[in-house]
PDB file of N, CA and C in Angstrom:
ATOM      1  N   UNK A   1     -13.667  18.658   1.648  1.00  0.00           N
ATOM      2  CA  UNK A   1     -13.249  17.347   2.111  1.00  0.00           C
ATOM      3  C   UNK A   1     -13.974  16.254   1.347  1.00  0.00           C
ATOM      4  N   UNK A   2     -13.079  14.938   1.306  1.00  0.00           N
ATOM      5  CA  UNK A   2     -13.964  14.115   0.400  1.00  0.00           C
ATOM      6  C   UNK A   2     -14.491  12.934   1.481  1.00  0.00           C
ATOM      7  N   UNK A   3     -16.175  12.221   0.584  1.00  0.00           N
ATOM      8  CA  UNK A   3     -16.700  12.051   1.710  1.00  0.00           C
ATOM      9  C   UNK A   3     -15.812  10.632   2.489  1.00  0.00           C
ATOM     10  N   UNK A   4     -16.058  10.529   3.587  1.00  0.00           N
ATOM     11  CA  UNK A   4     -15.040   9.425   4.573  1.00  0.00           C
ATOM     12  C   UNK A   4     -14.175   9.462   4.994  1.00  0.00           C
ATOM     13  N   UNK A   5     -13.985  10.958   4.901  1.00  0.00           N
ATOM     14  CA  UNK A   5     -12.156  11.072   5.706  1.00  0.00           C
ATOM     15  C   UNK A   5     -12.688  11.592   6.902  1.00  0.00           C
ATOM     16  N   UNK A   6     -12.431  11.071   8.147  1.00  0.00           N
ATOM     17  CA  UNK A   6     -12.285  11.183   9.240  1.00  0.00           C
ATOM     18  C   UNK A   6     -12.008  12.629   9.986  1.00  0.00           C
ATOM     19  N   UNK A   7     -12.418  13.547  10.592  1.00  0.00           N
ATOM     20  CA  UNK A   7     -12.070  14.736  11.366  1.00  0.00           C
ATOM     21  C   UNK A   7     -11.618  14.633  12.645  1.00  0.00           C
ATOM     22  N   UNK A   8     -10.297  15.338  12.915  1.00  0.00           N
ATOM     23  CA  UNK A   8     -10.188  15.662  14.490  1.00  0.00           C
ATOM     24  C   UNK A   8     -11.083  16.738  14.912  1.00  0.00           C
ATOM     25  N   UNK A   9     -10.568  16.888  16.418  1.00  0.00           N
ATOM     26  CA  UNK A   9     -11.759  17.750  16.794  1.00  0.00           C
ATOM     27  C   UNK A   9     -11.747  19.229  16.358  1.00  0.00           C
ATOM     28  N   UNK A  10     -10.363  19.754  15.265  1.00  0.00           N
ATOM     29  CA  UNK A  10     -10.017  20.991  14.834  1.00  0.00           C
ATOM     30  C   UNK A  10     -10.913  20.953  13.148  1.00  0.00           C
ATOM     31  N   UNK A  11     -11.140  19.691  12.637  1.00  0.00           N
ATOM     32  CA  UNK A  11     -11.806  20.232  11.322  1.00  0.00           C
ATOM     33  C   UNK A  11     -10.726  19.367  10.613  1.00  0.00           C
ATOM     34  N   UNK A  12      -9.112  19.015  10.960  1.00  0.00           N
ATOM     35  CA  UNK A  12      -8.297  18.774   9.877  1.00  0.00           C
ATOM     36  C   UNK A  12      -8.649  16.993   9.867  1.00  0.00           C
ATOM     37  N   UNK A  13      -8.391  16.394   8.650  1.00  0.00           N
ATOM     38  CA  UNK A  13      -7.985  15.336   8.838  1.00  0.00           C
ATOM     39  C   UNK A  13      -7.010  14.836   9.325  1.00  0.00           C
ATOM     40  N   UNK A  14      -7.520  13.285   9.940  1.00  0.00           N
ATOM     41  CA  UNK A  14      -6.664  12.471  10.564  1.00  0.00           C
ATOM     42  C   UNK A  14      -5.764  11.625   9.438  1.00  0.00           C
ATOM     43  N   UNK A  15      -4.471  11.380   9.892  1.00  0.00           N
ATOM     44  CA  UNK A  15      -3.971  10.909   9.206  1.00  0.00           C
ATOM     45  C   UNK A  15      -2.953   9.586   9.921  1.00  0.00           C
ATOM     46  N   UNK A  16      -3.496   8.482   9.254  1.00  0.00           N
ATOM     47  CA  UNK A  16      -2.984   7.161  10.279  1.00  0.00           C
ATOM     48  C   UNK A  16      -1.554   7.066   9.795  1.00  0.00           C
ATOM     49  N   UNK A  17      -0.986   6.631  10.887  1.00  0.00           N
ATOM     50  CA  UNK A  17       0.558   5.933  11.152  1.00  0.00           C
ATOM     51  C   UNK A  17       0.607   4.712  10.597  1.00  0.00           C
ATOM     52  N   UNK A  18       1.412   4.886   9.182  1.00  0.00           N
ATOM     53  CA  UNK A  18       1.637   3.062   8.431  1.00  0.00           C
ATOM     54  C   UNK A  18       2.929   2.691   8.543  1.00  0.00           C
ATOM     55  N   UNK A  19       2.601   1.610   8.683  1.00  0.00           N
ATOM     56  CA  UNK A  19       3.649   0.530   8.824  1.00  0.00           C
ATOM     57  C   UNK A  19       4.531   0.257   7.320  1.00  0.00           C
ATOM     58  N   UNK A  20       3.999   0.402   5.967  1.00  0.00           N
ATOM     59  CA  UNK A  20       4.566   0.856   4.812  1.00  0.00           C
ATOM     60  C   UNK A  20       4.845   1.843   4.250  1.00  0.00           C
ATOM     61  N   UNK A  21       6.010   1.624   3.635  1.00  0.00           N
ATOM     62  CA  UNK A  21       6.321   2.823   2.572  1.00  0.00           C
ATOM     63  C   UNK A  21       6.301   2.928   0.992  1.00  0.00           C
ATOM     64  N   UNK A  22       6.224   3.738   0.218  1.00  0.00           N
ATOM     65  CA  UNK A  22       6.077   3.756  -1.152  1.00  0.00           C
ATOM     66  C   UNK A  22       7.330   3.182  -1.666  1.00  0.00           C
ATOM     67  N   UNK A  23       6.965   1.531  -2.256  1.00  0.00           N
ATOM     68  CA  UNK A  23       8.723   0.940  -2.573  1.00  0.00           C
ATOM     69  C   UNK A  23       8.744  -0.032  -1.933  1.00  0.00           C
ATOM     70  N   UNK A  24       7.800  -0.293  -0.978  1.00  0.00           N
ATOM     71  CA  UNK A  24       8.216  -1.519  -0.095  1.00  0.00           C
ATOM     72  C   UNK A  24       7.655  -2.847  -0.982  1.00  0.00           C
ATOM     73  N   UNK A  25       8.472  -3.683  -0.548  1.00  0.00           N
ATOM     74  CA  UNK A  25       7.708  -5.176  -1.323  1.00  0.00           C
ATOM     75  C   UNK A  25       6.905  -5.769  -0.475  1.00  0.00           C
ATOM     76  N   UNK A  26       5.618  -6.007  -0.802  1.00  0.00           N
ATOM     77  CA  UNK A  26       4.450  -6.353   0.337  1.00  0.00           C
ATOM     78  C   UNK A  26       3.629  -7.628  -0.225  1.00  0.00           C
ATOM     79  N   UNK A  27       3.187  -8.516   1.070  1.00  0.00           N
ATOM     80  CA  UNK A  27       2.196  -9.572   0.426  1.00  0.00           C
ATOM     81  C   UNK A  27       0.856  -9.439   1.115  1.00  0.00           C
ATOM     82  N   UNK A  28      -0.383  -9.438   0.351  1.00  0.00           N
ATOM     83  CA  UNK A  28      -1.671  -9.468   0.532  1.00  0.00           C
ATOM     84  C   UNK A  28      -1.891 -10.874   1.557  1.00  0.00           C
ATOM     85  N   UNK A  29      -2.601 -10.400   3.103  1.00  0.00           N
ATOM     86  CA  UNK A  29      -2.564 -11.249   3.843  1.00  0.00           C
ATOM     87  C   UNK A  29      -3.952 -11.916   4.234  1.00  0.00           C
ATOM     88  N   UNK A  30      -4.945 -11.184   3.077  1.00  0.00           N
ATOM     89  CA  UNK A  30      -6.336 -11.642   3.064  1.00  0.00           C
ATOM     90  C   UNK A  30      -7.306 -10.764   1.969  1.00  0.00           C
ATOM     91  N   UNK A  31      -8.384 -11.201   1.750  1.00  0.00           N
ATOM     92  CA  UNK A  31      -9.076 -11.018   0.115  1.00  0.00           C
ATOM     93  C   UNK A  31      -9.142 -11.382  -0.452  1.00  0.00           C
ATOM     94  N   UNK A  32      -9.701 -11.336  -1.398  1.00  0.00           N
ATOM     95  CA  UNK A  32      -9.411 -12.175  -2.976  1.00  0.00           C
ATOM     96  C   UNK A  32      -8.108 -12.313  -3.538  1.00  0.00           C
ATOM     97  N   UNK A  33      -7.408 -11.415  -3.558  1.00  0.00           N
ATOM     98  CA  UNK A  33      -5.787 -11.741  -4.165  1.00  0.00           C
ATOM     99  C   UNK A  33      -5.083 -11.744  -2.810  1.00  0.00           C
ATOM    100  N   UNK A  34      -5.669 -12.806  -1.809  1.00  0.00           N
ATOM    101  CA  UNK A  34      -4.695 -12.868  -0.985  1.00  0.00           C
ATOM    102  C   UNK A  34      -3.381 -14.116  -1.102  1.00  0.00           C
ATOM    103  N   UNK A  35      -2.100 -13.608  -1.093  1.00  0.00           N
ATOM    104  CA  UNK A  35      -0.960 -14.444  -1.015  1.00  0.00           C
ATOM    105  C   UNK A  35       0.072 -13.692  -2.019  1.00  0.00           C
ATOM    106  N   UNK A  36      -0.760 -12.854  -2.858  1.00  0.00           N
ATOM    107  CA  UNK A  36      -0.048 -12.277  -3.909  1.00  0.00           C
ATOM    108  C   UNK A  36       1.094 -11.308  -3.724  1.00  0.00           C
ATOM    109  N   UNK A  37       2.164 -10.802  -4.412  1.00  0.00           N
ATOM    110  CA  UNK A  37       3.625 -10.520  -3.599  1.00  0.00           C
ATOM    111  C   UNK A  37       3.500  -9.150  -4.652  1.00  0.00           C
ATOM    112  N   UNK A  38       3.721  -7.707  -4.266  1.00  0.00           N
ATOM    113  CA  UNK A  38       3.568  -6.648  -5.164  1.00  0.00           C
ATOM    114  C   UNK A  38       4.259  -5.725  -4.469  1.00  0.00           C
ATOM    115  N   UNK A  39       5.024  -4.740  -4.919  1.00  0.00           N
ATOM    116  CA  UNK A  39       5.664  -3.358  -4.751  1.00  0.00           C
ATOM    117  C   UNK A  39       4.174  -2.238  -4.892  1.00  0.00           C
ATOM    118  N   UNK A  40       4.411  -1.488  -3.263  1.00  0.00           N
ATOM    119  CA  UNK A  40       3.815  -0.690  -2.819  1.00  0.00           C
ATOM    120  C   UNK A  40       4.052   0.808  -3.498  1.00  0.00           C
ATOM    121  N   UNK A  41       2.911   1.192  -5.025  1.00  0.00           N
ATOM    122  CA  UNK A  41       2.613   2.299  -5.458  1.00  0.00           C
ATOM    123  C   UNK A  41       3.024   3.695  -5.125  1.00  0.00           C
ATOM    124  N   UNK A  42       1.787   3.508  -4.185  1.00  0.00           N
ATOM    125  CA  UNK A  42       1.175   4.669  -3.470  1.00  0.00           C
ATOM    126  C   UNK A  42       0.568   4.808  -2.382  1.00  0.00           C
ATOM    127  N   UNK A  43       0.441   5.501  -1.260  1.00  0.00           N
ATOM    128  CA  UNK A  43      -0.035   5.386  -0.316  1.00  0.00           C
ATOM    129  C   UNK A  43      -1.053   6.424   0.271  1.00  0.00           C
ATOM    130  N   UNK A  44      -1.837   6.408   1.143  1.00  0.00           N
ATOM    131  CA  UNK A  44      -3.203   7.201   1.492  1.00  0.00           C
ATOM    132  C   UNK A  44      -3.336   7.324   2.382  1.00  0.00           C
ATOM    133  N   UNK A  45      -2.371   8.083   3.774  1.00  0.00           N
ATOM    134  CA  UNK A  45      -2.755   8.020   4.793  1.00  0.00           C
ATOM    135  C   UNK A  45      -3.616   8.676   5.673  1.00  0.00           C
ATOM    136  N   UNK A  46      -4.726   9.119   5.290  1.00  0.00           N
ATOM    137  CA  UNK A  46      -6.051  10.131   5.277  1.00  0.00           C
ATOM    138  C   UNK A  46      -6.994   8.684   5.488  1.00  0.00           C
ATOM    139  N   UNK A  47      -6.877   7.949   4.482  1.00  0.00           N
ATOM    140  CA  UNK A  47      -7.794   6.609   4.323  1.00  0.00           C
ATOM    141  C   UNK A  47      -6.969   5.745   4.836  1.00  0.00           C
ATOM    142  N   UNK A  48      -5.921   5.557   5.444  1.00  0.00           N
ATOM    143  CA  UNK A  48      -5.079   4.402   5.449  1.00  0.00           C
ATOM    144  C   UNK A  48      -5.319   3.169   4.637  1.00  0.00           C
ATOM    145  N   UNK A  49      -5.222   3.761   3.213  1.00  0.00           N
ATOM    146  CA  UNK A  49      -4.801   2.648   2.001  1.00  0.00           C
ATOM    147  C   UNK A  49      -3.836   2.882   1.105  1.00  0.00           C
ATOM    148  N   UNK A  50      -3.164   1.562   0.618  1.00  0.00           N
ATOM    149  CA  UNK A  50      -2.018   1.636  -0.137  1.00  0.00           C
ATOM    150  C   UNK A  50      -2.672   1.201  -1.829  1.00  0.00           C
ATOM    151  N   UNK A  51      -2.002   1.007  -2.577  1.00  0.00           N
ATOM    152  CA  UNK A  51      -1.789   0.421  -4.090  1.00  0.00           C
ATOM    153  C   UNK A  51      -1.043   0.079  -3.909  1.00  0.00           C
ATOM    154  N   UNK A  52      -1.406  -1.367  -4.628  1.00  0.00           N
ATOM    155  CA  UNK A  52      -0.145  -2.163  -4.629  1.00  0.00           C
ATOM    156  C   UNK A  52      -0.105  -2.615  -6.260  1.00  0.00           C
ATOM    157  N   UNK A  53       1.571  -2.747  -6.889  1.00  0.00           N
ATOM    158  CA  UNK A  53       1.676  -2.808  -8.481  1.00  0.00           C
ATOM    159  C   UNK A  53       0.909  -4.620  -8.841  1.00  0.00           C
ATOM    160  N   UNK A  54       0.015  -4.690  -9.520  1.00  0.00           N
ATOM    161  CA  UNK A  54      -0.452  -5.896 -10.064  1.00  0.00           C
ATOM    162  C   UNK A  54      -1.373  -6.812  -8.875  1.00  0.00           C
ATOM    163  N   UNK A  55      -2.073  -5.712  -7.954  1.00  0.00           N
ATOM    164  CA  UNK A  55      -3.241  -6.383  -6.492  1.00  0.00           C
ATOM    165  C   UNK A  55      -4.719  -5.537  -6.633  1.00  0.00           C
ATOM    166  N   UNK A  56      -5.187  -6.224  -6.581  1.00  0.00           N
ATOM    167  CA  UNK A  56      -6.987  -5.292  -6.464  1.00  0.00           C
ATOM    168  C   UNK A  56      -7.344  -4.553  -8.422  1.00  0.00           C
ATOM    169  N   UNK A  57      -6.601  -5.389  -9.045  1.00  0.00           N
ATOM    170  CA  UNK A  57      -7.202  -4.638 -10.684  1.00  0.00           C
ATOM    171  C   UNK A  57      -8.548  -4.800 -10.990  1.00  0.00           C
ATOM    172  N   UNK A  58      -8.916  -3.329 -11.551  1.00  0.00           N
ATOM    173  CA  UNK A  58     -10.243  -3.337 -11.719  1.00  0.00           C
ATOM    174  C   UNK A  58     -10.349  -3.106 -13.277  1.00  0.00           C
ATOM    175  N   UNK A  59     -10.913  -3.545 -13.753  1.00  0.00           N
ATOM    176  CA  UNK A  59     -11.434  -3.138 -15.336  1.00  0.00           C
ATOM    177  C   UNK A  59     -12.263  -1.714 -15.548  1.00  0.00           C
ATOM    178  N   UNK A  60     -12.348  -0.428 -16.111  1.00  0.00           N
ATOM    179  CA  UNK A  60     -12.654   0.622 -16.129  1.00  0.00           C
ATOM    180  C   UNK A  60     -13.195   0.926 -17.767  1.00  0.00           C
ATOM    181  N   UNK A  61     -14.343   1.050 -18.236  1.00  0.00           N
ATOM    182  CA  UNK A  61     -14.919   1.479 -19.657  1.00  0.00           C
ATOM    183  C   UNK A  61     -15.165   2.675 -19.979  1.00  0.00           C
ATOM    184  N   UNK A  62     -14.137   3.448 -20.782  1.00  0.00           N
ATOM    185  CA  UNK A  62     -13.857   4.343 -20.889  1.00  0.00           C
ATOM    186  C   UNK A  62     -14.892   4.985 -22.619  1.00  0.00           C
ATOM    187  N   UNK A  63     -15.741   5.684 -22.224  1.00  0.00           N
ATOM    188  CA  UNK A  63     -16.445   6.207 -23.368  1.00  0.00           C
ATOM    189  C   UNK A  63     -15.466   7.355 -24.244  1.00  0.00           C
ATOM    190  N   UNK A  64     -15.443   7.388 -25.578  1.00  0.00           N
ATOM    191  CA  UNK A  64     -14.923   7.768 -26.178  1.00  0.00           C
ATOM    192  C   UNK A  64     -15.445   9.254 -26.467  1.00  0.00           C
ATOM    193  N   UNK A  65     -14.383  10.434 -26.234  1.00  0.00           N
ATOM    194  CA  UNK A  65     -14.402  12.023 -25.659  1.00  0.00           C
ATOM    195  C   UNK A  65     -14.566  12.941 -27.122  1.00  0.00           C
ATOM    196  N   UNK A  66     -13.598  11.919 -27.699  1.00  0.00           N
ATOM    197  CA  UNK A  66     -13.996  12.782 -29.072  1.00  0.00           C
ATOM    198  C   UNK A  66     -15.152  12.535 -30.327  1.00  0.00           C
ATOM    199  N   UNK A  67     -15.137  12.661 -31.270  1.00  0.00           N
ATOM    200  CA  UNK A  67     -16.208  12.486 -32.658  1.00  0.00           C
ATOM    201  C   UNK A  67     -14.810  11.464 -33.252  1.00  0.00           C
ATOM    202  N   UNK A  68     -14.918  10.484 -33.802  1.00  0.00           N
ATOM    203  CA  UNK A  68     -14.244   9.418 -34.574  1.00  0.00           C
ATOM    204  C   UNK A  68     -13.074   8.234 -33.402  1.00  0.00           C
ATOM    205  N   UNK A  69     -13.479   8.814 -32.361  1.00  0.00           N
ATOM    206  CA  UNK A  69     -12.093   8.046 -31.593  1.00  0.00           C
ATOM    207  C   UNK A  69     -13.195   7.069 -31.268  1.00  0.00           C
ATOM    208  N   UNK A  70     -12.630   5.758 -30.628  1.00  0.00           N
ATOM    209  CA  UNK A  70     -13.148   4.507 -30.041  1.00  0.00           C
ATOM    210  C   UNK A  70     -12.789   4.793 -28.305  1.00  0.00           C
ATOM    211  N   UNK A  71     -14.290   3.949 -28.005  1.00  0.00           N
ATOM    212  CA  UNK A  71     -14.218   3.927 -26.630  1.00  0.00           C
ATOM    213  C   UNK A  71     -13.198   2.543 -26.571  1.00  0.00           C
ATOM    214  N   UNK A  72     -12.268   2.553 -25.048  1.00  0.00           N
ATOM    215  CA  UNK A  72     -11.593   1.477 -24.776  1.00  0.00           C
ATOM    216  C   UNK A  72     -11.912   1.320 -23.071  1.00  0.00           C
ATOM    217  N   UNK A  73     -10.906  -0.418 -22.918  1.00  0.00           N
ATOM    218  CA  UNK A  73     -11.235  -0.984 -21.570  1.00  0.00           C
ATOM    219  C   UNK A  73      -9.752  -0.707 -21.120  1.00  0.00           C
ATOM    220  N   UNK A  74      -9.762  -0.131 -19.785  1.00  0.00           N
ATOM    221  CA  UNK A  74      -8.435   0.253 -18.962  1.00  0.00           C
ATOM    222  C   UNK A  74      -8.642  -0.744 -17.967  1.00  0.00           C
ATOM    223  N   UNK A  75      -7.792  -0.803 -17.287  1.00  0.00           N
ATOM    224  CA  UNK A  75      -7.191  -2.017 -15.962  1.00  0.00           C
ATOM    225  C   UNK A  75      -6.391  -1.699 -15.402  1.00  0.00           C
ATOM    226  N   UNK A  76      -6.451  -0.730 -13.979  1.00  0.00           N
ATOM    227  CA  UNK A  76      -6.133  -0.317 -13.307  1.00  0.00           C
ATOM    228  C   UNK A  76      -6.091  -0.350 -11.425  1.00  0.00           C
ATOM    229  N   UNK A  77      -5.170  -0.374 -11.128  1.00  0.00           N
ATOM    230  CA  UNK A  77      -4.984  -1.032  -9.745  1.00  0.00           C
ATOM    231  C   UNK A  77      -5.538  -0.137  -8.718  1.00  0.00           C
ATOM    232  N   UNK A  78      -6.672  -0.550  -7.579  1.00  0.00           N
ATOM    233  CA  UNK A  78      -7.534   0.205  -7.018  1.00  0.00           C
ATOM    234  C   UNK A  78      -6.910   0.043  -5.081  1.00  0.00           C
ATOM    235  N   UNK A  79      -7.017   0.880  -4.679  1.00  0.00           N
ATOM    236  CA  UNK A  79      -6.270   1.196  -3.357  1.00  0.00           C
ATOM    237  C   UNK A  79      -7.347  -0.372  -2.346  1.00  0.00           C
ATOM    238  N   UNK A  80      -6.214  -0.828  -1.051  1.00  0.00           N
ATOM    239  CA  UNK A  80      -6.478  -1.779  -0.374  1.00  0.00           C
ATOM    240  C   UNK A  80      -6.177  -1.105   0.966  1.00  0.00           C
ATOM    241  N   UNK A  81      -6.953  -1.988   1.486  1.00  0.00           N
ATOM    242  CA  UNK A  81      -6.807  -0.982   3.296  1.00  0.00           C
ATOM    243  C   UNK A  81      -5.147  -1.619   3.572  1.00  0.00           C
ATOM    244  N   UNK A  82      -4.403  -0.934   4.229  1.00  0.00           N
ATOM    245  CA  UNK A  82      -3.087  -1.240   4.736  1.00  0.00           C
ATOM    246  C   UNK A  82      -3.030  -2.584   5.954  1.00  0.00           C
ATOM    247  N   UNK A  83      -4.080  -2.620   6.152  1.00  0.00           N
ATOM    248  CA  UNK A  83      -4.036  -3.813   7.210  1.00  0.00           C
ATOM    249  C   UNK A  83      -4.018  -4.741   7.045  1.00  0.00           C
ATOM    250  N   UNK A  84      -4.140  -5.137   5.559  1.00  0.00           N
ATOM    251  CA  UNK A  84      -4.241  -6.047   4.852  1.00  0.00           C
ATOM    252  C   UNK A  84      -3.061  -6.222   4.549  1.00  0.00           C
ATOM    253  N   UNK A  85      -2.039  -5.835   4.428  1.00  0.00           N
ATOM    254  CA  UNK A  85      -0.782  -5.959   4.017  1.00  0.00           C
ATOM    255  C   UNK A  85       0.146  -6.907   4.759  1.00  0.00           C
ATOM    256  N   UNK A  86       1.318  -7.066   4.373  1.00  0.00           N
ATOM    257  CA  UNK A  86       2.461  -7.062   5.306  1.00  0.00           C
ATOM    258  C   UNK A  86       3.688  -7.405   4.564  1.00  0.00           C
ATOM    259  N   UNK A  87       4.465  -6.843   5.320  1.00  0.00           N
ATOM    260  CA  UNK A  87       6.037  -6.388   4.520  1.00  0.00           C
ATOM    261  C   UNK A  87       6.693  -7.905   4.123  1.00  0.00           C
ATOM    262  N   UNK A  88       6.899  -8.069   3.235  1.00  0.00           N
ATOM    263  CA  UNK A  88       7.731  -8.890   2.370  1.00  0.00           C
ATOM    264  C   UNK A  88       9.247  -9.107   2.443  1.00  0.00           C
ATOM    265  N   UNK A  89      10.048 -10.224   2.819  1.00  0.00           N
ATOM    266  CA  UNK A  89      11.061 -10.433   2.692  1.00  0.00           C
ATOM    267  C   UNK A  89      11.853 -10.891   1.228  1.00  0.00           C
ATOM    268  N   UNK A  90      12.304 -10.158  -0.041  1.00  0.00           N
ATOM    269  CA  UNK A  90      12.859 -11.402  -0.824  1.00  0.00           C
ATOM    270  C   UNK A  90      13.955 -12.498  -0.484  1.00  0.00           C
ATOM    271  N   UNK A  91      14.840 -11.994   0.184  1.00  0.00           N
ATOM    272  CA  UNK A  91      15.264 -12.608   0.425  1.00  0.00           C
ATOM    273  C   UNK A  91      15.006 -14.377   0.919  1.00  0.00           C
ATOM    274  N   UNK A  92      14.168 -14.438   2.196  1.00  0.00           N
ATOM    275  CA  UNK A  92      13.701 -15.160   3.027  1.00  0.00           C
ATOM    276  C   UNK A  92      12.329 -16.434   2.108  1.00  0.00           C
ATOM    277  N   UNK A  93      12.213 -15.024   1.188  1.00  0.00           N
ATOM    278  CA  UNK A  93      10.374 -15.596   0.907  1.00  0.00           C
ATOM    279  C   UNK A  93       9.200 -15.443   1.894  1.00  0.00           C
ATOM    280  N   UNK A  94       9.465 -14.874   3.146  1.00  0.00           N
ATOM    281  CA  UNK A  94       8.100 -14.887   4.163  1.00  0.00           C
ATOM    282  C   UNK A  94       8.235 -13.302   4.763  1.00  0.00           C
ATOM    283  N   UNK A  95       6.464 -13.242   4.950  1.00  0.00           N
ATOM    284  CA  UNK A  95       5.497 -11.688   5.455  1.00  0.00           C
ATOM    285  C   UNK A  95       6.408 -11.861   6.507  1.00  0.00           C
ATOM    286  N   UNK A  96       6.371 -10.667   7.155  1.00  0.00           N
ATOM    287  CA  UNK A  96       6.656 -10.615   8.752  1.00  0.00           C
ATOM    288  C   UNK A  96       6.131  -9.120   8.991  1.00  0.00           C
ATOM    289  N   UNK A  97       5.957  -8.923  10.139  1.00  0.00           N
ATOM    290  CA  UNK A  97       5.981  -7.687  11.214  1.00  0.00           C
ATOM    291  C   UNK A  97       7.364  -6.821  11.172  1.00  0.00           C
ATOM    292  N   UNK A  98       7.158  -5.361  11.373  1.00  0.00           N
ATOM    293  CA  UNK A  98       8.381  -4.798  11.665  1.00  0.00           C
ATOM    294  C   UNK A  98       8.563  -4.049  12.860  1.00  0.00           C
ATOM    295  N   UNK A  99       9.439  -3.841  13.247  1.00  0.00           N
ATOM    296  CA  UNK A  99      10.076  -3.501  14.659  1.00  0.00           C
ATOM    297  C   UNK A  99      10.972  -1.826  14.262  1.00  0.00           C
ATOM    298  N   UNK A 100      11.102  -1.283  15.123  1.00  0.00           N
ATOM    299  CA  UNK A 100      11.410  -0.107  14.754  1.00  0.00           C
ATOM    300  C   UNK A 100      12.760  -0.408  15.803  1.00  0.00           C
ATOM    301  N   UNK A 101      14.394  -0.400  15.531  1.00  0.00           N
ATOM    302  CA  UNK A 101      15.799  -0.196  16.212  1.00  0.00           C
ATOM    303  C   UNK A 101      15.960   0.651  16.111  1.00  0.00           C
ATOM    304  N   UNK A 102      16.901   1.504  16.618  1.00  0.00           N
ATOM    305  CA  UNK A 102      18.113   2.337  16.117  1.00  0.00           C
ATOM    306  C   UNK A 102      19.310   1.656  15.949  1.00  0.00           C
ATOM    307  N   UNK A 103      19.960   1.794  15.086  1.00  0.00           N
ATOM    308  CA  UNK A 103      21.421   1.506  14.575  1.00  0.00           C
ATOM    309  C   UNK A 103      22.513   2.162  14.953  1.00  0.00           C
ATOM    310  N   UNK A 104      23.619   1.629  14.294  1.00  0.00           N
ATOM    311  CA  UNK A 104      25.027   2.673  15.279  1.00  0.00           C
ATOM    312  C   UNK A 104      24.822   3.764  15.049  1.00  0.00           C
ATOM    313  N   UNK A 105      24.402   4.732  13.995  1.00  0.00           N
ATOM    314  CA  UNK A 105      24.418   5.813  13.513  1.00  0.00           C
ATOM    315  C   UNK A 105      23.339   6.647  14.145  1.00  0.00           C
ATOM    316  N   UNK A 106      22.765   5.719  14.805  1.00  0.00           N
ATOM    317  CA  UNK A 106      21.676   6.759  15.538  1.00  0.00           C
ATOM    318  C   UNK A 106      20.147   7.271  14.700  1.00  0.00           C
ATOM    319  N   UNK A 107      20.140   6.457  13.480  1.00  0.00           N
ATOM    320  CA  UNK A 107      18.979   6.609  12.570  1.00  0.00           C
ATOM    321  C   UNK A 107      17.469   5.388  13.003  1.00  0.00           C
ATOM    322  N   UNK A 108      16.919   6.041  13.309  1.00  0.00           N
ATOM    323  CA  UNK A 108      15.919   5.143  13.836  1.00  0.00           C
ATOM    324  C   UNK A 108      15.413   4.287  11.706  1.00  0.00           C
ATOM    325  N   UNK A 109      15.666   2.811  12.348  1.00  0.00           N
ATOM    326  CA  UNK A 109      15.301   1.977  10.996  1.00  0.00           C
ATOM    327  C   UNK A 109      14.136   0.764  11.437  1.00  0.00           C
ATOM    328  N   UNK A 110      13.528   0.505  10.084  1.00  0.00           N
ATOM    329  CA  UNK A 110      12.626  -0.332  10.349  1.00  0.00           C
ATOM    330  C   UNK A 110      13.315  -2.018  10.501  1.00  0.00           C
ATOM    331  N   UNK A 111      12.988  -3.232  11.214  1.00  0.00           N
ATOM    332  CA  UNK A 111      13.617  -4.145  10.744  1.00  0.00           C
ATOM    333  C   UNK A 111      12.707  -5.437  10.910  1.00  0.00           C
ATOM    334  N   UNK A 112      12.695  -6.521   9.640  1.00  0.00           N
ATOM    335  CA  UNK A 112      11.658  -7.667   9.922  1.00  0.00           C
ATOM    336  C   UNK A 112      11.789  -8.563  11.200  1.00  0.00           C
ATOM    337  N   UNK A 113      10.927  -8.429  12.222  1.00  0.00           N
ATOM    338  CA  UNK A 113      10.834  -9.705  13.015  1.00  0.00           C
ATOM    339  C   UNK A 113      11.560 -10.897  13.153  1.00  0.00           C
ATOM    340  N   UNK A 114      10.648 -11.316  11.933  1.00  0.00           N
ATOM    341  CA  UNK A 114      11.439 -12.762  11.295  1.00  0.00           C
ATOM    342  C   UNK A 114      12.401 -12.997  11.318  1.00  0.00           C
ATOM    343  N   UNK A 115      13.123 -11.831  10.048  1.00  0.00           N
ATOM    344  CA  UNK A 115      14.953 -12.521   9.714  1.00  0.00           C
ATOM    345  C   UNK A 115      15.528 -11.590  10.199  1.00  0.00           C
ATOM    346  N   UNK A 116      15.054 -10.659  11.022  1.00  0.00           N
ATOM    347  CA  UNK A 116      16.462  -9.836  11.281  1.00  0.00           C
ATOM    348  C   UNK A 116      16.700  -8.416  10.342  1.00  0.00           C
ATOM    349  N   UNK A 117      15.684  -8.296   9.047  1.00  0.00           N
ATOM    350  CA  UNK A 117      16.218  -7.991   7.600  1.00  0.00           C
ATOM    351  C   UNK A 117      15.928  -6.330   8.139  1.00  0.00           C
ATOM    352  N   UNK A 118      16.882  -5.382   7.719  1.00  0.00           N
ATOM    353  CA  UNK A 118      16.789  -4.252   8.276  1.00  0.00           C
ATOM    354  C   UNK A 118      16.253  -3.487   6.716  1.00  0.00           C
ATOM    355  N   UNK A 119      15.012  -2.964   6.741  1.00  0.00           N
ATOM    356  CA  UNK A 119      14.420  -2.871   5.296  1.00  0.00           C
ATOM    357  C   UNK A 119      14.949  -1.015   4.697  1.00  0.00           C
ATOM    358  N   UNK A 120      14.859  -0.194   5.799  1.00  0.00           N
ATOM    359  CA  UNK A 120      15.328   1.550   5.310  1.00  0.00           C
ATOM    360  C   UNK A 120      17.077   1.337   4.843  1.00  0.00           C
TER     361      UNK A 120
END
């Protein structure tokens, strides 16, 4: 196990219930890049953190592995707690909360607060 993941009382990790999915368009609702508008990577629900494309970049100095190659600088996007998030409307332009309906079809879907916007 790696260190900080949380145990139930069986040994397995816990794994939190998110409110995002991989694909969703999300805005940073506090931090340093808070306000910023990014499509959701990847997700971690062991840690309950996401990546988000172009939020939390870190600069990384990469020493060079071989005999004649050059070391280089990478910039790469580093995971944010999910609570920090919140789902993005394009349409609308504004964060909102989501609500969980069912539809005629009987498919339980997610939908924004705000506008109504049914996001699955």
């Amino acid at each position: 196990m790696k260190k900080g993941t949380k145990l139930n009382k069986n040994g397995n990790p816990i794994c939190h219930k998110m409110h995002v999915k991989k694909g969703d368009t999300v805005q940073v609702i506090t931090g340093r890049d808070k306000g910023k508008i990014g499509e959701v990577v990847a997700i971690f629900p062991k840690k309950s953190t996401v990546v988000i494309e172009g939020v939390n970049r870190r600069t990384k100095h990469i020493k060079p592995t071989q005999e004649g190659e050059s070391g280089r600088i990478e910039t790469t996007e580093f995971p944010i707690h999910s609570s920090n998030v919140m789902l993005y409307s394009k349409t609308e332009k504004v964060a909102s909360r989501a609500s969980y309906v069912v539809d005629e079809n009987g498919r339980k879907v997610r939908k924004l607060k705000k506008t109504g916007e049914i996001i699955d």
